[in-house]
C-alpha atoms as a PDB file:
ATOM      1  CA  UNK A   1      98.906 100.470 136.550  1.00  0.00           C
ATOM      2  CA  UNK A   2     100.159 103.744 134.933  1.00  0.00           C
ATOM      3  CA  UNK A   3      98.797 104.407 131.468  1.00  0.00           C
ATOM      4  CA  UNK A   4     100.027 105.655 129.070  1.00  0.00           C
ATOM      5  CA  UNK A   5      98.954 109.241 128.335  1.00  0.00           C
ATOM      6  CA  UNK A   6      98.697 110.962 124.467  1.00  0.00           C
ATOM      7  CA  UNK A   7     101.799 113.252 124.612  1.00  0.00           C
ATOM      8  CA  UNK A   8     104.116 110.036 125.371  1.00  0.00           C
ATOM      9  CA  UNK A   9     102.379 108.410 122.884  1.00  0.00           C
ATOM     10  CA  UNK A  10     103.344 111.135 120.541  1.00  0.00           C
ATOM     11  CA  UNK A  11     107.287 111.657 121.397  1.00  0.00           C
ATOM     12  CA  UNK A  12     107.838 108.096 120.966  1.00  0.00           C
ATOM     13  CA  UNK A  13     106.219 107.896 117.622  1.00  0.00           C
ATOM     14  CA  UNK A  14     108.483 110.994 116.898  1.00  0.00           C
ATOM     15  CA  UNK A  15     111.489 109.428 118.090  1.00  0.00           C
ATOM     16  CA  UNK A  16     110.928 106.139 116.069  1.00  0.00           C
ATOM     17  CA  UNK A  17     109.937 107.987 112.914  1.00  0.00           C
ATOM     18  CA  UNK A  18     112.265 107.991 110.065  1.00  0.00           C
ATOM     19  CA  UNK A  19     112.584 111.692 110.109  1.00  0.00           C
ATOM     20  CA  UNK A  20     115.568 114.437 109.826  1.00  0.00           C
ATOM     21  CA  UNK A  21     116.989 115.450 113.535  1.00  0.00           C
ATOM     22  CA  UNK A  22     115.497 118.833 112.257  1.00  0.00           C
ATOM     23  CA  UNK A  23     112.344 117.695 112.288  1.00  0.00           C
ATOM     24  CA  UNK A  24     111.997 115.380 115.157  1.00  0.00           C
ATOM     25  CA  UNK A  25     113.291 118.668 117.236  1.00  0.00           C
ATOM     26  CA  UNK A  26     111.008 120.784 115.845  1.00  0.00           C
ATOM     27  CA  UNK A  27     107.802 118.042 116.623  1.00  0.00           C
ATOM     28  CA  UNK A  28     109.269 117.206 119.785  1.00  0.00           C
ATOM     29  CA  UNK A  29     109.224 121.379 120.891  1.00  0.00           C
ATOM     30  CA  UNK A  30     106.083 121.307 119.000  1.00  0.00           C
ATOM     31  CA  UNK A  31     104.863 118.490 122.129  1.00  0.00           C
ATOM     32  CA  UNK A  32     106.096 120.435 124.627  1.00  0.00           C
ATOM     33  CA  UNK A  33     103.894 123.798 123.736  1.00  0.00           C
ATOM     34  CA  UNK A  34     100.460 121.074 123.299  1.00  0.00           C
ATOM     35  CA  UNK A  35     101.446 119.434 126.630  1.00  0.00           C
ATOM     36  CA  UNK A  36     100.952 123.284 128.534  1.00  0.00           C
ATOM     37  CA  UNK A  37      97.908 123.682 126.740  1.00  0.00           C
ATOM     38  CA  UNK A  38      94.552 123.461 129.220  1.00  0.00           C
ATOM     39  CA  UNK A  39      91.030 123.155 128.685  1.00  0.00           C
ATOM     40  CA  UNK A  40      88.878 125.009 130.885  1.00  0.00           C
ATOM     41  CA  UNK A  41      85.037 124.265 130.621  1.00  0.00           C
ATOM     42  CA  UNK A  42      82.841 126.054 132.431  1.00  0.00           C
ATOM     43  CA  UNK A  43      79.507 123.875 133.489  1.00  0.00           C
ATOM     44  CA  UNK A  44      76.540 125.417 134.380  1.00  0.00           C
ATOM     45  CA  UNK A  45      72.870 125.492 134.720  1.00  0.00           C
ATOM     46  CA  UNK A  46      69.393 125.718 136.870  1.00  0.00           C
ATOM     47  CA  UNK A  47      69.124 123.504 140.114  1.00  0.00           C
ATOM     48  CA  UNK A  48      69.117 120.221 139.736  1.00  0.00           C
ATOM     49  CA  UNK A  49      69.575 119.998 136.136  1.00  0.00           C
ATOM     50  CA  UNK A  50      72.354 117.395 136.671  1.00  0.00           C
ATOM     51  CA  UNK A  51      75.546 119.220 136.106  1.00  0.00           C
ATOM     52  CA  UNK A  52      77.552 117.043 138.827  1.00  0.00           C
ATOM     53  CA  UNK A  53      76.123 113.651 137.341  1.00  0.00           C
ATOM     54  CA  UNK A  54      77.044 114.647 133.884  1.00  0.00           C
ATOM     55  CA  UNK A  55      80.730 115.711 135.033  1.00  0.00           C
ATOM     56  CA  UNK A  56      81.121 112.084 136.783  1.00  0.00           C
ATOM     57  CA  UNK A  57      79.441 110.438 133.111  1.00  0.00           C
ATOM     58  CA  UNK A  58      81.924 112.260 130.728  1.00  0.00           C
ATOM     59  CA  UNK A  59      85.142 112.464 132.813  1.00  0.00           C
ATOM     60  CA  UNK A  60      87.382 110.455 135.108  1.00  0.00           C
ATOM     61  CA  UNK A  61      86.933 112.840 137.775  1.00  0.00           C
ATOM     62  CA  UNK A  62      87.563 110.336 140.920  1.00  0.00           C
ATOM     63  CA  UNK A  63      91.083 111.344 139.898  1.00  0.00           C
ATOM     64  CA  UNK A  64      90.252 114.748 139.745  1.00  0.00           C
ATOM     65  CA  UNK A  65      92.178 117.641 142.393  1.00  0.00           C
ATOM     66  CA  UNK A  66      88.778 119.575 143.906  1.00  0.00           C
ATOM     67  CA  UNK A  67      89.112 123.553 144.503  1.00  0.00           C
ATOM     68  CA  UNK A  68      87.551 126.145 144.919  1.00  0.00           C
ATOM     69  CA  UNK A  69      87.926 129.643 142.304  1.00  0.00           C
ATOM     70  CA  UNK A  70      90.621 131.345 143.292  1.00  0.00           C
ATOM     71  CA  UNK A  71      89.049 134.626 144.122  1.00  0.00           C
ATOM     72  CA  UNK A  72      87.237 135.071 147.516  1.00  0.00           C
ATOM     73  CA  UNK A  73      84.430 136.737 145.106  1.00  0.00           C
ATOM     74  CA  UNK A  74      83.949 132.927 143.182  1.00  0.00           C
ATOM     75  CA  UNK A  75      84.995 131.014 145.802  1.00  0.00           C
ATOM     76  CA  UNK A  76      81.045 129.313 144.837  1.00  0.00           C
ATOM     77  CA  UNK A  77      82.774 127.840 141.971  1.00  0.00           C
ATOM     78  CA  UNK A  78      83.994 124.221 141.974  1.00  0.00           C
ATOM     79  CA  UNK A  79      87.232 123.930 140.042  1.00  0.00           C
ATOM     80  CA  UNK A  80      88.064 120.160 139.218  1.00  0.00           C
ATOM     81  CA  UNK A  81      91.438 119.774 137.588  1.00  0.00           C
ATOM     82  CA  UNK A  82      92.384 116.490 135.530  1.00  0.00           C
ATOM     83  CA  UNK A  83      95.873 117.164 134.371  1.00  0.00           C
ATOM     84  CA  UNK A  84      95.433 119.778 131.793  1.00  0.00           C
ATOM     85  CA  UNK A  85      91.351 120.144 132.000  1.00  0.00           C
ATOM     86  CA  UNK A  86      89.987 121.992 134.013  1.00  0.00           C
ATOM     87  CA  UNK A  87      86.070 121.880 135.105  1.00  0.00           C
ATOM     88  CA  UNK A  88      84.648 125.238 136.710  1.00  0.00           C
ATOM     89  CA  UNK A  89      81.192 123.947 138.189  1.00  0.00           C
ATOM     90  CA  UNK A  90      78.926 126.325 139.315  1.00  0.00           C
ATOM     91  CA  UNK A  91      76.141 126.779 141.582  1.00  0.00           C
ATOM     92  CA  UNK A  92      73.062 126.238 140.272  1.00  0.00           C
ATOM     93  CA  UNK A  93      70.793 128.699 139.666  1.00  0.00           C
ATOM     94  CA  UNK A  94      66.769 129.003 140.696  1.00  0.00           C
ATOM     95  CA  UNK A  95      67.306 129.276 144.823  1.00  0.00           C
ATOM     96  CA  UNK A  96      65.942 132.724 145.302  1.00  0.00           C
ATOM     97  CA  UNK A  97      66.971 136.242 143.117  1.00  0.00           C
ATOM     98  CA  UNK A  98      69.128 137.435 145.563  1.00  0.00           C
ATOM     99  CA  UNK A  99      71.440 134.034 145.354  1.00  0.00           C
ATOM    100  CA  UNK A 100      71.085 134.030 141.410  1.00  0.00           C
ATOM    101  CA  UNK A 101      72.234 137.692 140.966  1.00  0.00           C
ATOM    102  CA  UNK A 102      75.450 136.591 143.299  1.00  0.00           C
ATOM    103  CA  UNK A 103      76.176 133.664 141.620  1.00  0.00           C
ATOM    104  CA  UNK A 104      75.215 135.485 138.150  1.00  0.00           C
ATOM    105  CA  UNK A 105      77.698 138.278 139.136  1.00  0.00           C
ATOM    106  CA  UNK A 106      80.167 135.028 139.839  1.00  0.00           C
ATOM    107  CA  UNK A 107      79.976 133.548 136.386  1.00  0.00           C
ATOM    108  CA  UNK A 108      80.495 137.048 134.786  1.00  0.00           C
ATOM    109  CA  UNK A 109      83.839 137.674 136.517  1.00  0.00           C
ATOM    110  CA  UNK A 110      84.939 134.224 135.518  1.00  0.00           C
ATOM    111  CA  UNK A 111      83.683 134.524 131.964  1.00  0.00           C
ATOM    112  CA  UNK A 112      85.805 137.549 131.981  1.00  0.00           C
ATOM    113  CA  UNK A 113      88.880 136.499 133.172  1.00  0.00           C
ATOM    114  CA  UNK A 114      92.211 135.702 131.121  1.00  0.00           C
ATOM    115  CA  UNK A 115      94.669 133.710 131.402  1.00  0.00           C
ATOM    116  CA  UNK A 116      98.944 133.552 131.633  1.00  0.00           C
ATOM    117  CA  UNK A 117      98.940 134.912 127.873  1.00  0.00           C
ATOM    118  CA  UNK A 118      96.064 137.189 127.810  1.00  0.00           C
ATOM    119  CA  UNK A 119      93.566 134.865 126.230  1.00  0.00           C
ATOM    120  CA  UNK A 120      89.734 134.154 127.895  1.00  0.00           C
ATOM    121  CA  UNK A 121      90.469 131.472 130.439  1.00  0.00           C
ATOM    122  CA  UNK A 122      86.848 129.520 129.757  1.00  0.00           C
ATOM    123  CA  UNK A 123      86.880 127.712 126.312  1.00  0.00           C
ATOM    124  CA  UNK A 124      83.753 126.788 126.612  1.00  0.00           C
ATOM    125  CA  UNK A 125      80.806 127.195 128.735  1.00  0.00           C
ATOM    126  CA  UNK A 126      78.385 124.034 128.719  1.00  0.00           C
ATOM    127  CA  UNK A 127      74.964 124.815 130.187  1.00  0.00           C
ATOM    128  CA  UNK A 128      72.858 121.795 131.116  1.00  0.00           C
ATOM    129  CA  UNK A 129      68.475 122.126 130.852  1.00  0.00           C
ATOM    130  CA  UNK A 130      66.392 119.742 132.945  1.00  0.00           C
ATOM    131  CA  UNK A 131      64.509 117.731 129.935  1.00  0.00           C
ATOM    132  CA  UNK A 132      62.047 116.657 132.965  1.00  0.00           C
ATOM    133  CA  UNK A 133      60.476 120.252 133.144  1.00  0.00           C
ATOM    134  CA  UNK A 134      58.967 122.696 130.885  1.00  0.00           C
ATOM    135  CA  UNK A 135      60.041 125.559 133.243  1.00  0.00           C
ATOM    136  CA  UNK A 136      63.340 126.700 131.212  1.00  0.00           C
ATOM    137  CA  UNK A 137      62.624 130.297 132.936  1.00  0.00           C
ATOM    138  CA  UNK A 138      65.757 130.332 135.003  1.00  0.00           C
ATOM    139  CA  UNK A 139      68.368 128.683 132.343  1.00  0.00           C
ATOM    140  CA  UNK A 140      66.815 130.868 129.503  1.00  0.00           C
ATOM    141  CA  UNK A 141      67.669 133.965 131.889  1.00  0.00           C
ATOM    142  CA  UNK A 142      71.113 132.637 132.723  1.00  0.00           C
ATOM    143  CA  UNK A 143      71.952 131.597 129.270  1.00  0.00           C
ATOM    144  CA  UNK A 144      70.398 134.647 127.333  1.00  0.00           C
ATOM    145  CA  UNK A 145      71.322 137.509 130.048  1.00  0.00           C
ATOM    146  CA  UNK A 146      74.605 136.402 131.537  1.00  0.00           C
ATOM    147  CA  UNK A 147      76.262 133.950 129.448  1.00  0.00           C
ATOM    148  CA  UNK A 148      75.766 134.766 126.231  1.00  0.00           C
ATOM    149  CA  UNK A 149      76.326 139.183 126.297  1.00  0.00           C
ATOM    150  CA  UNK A 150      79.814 137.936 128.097  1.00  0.00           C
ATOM    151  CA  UNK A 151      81.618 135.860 125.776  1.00  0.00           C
ATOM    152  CA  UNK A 152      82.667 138.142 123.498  1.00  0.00           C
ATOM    153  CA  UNK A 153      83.180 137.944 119.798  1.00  0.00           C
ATOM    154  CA  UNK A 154      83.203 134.458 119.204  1.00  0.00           C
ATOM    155  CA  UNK A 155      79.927 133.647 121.105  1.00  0.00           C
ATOM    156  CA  UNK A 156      78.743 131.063 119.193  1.00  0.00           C
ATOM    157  CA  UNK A 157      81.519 128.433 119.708  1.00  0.00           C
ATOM    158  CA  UNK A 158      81.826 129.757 122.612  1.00  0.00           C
ATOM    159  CA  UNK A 159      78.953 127.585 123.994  1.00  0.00           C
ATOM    160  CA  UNK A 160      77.196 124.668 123.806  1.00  0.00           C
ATOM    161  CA  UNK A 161      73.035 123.425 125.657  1.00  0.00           C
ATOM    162  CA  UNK A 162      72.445 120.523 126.471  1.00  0.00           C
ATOM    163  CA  UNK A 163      68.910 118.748 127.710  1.00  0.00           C
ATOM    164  CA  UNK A 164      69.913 116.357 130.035  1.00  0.00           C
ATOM    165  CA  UNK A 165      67.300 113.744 131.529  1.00  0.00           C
ATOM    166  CA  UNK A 166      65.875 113.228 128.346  1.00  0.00           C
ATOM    167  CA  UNK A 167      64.779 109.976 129.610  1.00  0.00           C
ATOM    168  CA  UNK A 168      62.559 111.649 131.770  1.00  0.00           C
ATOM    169  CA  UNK A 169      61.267 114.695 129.168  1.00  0.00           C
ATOM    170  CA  UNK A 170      57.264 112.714 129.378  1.00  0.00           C
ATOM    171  CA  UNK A 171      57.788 112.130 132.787  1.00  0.00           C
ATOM    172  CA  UNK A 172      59.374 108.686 131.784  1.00  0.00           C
ATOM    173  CA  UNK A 173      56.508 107.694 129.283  1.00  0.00           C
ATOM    174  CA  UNK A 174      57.618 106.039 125.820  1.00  0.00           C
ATOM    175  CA  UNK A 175      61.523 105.340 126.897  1.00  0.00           C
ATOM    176  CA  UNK A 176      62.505 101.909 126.151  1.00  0.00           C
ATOM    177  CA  UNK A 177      64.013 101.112 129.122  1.00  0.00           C
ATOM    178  CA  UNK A 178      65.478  97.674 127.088  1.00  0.00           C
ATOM    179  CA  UNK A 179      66.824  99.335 124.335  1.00  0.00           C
ATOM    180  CA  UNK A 180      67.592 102.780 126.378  1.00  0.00           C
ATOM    181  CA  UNK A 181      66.175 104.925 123.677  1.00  0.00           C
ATOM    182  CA  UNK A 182      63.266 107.205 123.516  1.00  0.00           C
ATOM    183  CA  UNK A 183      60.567 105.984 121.579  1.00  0.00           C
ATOM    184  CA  UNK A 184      59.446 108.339 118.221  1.00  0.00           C
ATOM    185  CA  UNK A 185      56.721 109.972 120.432  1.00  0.00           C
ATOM    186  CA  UNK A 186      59.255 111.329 123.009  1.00  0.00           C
ATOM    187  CA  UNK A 187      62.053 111.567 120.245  1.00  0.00           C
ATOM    188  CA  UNK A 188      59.310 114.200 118.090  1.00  0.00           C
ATOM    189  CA  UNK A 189      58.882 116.049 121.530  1.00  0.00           C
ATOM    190  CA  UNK A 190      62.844 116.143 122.703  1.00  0.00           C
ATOM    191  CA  UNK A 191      63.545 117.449 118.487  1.00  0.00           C
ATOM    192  CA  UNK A 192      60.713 119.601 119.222  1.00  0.00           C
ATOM    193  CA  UNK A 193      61.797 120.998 122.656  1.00  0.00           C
ATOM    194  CA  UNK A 194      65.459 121.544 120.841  1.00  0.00           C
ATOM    195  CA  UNK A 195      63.884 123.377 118.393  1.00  0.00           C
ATOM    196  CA  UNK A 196      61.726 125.838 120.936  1.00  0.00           C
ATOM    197  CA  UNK A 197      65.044 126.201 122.584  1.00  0.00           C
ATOM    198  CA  UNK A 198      67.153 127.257 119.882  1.00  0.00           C
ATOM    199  CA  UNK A 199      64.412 129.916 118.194  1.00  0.00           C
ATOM    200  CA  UNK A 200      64.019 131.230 121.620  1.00  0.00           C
ATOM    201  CA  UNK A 201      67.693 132.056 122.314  1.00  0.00           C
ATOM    202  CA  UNK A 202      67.682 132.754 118.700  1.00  0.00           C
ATOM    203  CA  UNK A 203      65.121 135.441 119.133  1.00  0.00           C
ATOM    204  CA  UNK A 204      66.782 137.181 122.622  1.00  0.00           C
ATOM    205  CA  UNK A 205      70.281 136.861 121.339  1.00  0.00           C
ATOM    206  CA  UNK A 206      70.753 136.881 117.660  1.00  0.00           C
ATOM    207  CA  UNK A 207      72.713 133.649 118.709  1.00  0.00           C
ATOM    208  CA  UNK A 208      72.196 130.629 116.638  1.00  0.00           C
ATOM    209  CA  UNK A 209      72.975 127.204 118.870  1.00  0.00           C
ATOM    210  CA  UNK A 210      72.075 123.234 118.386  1.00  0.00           C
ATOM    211  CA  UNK A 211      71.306 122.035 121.472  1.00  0.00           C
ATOM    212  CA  UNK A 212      71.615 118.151 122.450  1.00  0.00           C
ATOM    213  CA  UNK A 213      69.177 116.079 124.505  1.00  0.00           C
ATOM    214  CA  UNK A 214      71.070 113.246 126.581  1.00  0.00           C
ATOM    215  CA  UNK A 215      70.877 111.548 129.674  1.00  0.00           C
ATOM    216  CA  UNK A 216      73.732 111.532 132.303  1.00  0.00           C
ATOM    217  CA  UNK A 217      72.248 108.306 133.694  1.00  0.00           C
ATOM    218  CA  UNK A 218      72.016 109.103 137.054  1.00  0.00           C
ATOM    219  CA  UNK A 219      68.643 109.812 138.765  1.00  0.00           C
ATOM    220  CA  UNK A 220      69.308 111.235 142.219  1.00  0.00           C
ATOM    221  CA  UNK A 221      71.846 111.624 143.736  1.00  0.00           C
ATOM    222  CA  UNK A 222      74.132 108.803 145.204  1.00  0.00           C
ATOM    223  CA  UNK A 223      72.152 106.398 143.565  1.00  0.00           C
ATOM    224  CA  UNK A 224      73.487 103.809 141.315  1.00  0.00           C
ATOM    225  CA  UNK A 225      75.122 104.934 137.658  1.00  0.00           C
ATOM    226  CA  UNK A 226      72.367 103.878 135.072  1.00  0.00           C
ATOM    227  CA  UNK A 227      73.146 103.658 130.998  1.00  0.00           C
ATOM    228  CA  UNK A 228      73.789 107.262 129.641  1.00  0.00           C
ATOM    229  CA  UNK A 229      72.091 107.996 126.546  1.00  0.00           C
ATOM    230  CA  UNK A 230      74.172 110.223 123.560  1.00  0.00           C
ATOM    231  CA  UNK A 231      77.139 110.965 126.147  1.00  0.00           C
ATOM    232  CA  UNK A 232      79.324 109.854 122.967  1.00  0.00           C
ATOM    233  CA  UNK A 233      76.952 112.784 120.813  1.00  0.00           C
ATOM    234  CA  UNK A 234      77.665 115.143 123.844  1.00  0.00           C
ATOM    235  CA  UNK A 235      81.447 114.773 124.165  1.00  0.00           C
ATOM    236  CA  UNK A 236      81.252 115.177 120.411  1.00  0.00           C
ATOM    237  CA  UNK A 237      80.216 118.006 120.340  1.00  0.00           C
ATOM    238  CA  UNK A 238      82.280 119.292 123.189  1.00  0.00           C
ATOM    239  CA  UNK A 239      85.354 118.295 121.954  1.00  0.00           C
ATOM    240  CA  UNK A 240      84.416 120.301 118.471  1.00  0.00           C
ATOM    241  CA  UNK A 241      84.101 123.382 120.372  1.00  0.00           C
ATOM    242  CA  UNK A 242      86.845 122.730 121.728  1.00  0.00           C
ATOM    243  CA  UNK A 243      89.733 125.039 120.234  1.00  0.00           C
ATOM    244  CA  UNK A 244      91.599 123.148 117.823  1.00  0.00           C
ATOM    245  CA  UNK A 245      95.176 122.809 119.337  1.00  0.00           C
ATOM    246  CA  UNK A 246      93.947 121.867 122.526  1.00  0.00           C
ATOM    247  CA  UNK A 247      91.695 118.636 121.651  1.00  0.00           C
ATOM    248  CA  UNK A 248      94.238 116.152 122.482  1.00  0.00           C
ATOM    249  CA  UNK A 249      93.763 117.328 126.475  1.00  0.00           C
ATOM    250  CA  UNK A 250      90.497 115.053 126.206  1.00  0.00           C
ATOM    251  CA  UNK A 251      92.359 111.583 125.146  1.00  0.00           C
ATOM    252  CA  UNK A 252      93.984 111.372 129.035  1.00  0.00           C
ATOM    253  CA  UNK A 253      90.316 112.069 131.378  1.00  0.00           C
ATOM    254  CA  UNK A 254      87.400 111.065 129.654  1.00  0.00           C
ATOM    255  CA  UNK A 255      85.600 108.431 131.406  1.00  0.00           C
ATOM    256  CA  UNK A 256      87.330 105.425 130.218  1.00  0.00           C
ATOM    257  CA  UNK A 257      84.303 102.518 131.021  1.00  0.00           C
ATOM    258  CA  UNK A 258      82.833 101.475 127.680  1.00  0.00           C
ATOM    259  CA  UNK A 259      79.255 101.094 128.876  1.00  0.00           C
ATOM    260  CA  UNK A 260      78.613 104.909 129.051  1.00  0.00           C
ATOM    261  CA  UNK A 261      79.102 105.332 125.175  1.00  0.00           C
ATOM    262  CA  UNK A 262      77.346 102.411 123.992  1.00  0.00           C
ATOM    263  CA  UNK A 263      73.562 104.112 123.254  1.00  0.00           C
ATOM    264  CA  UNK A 264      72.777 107.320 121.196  1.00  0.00           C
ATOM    265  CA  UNK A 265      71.103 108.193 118.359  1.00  0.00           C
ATOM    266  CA  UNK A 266      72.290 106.912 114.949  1.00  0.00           C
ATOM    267  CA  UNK A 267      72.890 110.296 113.047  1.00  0.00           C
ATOM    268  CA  UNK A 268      76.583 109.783 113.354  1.00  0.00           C
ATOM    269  CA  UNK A 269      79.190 107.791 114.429  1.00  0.00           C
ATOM    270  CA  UNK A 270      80.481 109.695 117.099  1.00  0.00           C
ATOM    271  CA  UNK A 271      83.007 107.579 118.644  1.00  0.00           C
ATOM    272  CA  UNK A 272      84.801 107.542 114.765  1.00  0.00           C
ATOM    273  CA  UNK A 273      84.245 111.333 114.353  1.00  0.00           C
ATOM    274  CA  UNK A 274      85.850 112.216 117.665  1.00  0.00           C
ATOM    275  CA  UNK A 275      88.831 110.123 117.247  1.00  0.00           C
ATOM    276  CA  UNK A 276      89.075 111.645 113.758  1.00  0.00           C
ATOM    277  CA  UNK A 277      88.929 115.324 115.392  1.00  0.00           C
ATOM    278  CA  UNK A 278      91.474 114.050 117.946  1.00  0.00           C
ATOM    279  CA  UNK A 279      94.399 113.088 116.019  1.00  0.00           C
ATOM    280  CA  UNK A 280      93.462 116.027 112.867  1.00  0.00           C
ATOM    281  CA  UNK A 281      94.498 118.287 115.868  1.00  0.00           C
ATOM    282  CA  UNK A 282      97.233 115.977 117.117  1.00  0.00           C
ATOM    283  CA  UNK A 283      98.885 116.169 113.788  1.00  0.00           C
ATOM    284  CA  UNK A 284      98.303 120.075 113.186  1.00  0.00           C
ATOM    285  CA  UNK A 285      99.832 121.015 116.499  1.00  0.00           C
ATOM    286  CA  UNK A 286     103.022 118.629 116.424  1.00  0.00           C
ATOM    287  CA  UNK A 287     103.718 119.285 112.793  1.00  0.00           C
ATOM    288  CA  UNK A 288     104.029 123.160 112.829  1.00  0.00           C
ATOM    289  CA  UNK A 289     107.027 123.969 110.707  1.00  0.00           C
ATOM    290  CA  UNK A 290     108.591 121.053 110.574  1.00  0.00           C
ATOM    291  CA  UNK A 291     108.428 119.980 106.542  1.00  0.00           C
ATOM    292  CA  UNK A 292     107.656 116.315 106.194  1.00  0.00           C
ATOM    293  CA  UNK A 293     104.821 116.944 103.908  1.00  0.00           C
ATOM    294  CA  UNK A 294     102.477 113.759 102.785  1.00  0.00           C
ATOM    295  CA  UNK A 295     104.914 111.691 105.530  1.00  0.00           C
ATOM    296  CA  UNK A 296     102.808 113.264 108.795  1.00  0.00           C
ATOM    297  CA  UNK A 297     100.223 110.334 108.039  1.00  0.00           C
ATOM    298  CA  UNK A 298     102.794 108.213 108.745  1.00  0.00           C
ATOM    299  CA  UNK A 299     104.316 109.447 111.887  1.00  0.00           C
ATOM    300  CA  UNK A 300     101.174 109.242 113.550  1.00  0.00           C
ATOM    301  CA  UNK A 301      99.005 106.791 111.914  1.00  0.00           C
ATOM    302  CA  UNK A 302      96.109 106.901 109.760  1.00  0.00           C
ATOM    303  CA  UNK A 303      92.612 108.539 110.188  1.00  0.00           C
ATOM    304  CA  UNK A 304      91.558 105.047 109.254  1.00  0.00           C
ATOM    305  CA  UNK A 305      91.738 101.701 110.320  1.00  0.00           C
ATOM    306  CA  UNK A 306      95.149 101.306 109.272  1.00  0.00           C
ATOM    307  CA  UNK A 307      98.170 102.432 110.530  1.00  0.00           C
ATOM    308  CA  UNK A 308     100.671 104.361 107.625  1.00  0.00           C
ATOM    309  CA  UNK A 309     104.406 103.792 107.068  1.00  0.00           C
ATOM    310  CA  UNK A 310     107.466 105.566 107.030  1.00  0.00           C
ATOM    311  CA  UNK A 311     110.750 104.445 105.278  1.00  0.00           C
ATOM    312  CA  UNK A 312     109.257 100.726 106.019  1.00  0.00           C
ATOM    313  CA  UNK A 313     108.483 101.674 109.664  1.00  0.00           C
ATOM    314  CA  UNK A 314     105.180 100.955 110.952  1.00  0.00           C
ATOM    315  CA  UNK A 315     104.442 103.880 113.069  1.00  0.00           C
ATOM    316  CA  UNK A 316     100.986 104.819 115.300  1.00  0.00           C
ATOM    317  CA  UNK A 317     101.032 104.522 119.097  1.00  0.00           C
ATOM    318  CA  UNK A 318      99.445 107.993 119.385  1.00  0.00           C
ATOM    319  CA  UNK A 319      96.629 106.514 116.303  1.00  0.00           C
ATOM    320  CA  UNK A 320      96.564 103.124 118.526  1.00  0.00           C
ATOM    321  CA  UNK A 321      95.851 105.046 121.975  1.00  0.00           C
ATOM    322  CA  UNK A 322      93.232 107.555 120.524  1.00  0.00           C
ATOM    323  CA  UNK A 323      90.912 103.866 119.490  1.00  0.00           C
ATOM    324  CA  UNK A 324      91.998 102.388 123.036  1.00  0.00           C
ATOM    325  CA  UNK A 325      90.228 105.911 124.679  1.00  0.00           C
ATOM    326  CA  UNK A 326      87.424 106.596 122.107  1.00  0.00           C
ATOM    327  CA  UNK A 327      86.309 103.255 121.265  1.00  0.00           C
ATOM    328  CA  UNK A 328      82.431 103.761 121.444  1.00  0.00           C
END
């Protein structure tokens, strides 16, 4: 069964809103621009760090168009496309020097490239550490010589680490496999090993990042999907990076099974926060110039739990599908 995906759930909010024809025009060309916006999210990291299994955890990618980059020069370089996102998965790094410069030469070109209007194509670049080994040698070298000197001015939301296999950080010692959570010994070393990660790319860069520890849930691969731990923490975080006006790409292809959000850490409710981020963006980007004021609410729902009115209407499909996709 077809679902319904966020930009129909935004025109026909639009068209039942009790709104001027001005404005419904304006909201409705406003749609049109956010539907041609893409995401492109580079993912990358050392050998084995779990790059592929994290892909599968976040995103609906069974649905997913494979490529390849579209230059005989990065032709290395997976390119999944889900609608408007767009994963660039590269080869991992750590198979010899004369691979790593290749595919190091690779990433640069892509990092540099720009799209239809002359922006950077990558939005983001996510670069996965193995939590199960204190070797970082290879993904400090990737992230502090390659990635980081090639994003430009805005490099710090620009990119985003994460520690995957955090289950695995003490070589599986003190995770409660019940509960799937680390226990507060391997909690105080995974905060401590985020900690020795940020200073040192602090240090080589002058780059301040927050890395995330969280398991993708698979152990090898082919094997069967286990329970992710702070997925909903790392999609969080990815869809904050995310530029603003292009957020509500996420709401059609992240993974829609419920059990991959259910355990993280309790420092936030991130399935609330990223449906908040969601539809903050959804309104900014359809509103643009169109002057309905205090009434947006309305059109598209609430933040909250309830849905808002206009002229007696009740009004939030786009409000009602954003809790149907991020309901961790």
């Amino acid at each position: 069964m077809r679902r319904e995906n966020i930009y129909e759930a935004m025109e026909n909010d639009i068209m039942r809103a009790d709104i001027t024809e001005r404005d419904r025009n304006k909201m409705l060309k406003n749609i049109m621009r956010l539907k041609e916006n893409k995401v492109n999210i580079m993912v990358t990291g050392a050998t084995g760090c779990g790059k592929s299994s994290t892909i599968n955890a976040l995103f609906e990618t069974e649905v997913a168009k494979v490529g390849a980059g579209v230059d005989p020069e990065t032709m290395a370089i997976e390119k999944y496309e889900l609608d408007n996102l767009v994963l660039w998965d590269t080869p991992g790094l750590g198979d010899g020097r004369e691979a790593d410069n290749r595919h190091a030469k690779n990433i640069i070109k892509k990092l540099a490239e720009t799209d239809g209007n002359g922006e950077v194509l990558i939005d983001l670049v996510l670069v996965i550490l193995d939590g199960s080994t204190r070797d970082l040698g290879t993904s400090y070298e990737l992230i502090n010589s390659v990635i980081i000197p090639n994003l430009g001015e805005d490099k710090k939301s620009r990119i985003l680490v994460a520690i995957n296999q955090a289950d695995m950080a003490m070589k599986g010692r003190y995770w409660d496999y019940k509960k799937n959570v680390p226990e507060k010994q391997l909690e105080d070393f995974l905060e401590d090993k985020a900690a020795s990660i940020k200073r040192r790319i602090l240090e080589a860069t002058g780059v301040s990042i927050e890395p995330i520890y969280y398991s993708a849930g698979y152990k090898e691969e082919g094997d069967v999907q286990g329970r992710p731990y702070n997925l909903s923490k790392l999609l969080y975080y990815i869809v904050k990076s995310t530029p603003t006006e292009k957020r509500a790409v996420y709401a059609n292809n992240v993974n829609r099974d419920n059990n991959m959000w259910k355990d993280s850490d309790e420092l936030m409710d991130y399935g609330r926060e990223t449906r908040k981020t969601i539809l903050d963006s959804v309104i900014e980007g359809a509103s643009k110039g169109a002057e309905i004021g205090g009434e947006i609410g309305g059109i598209f729902g609430s933040a909250g739990e309830t849905i808002g009115k206009v002229a007696g209407t009740v009004i939030g499909g786009t409000w009602s599908l954003i809790k149907s996709v991020f309901r961790f």
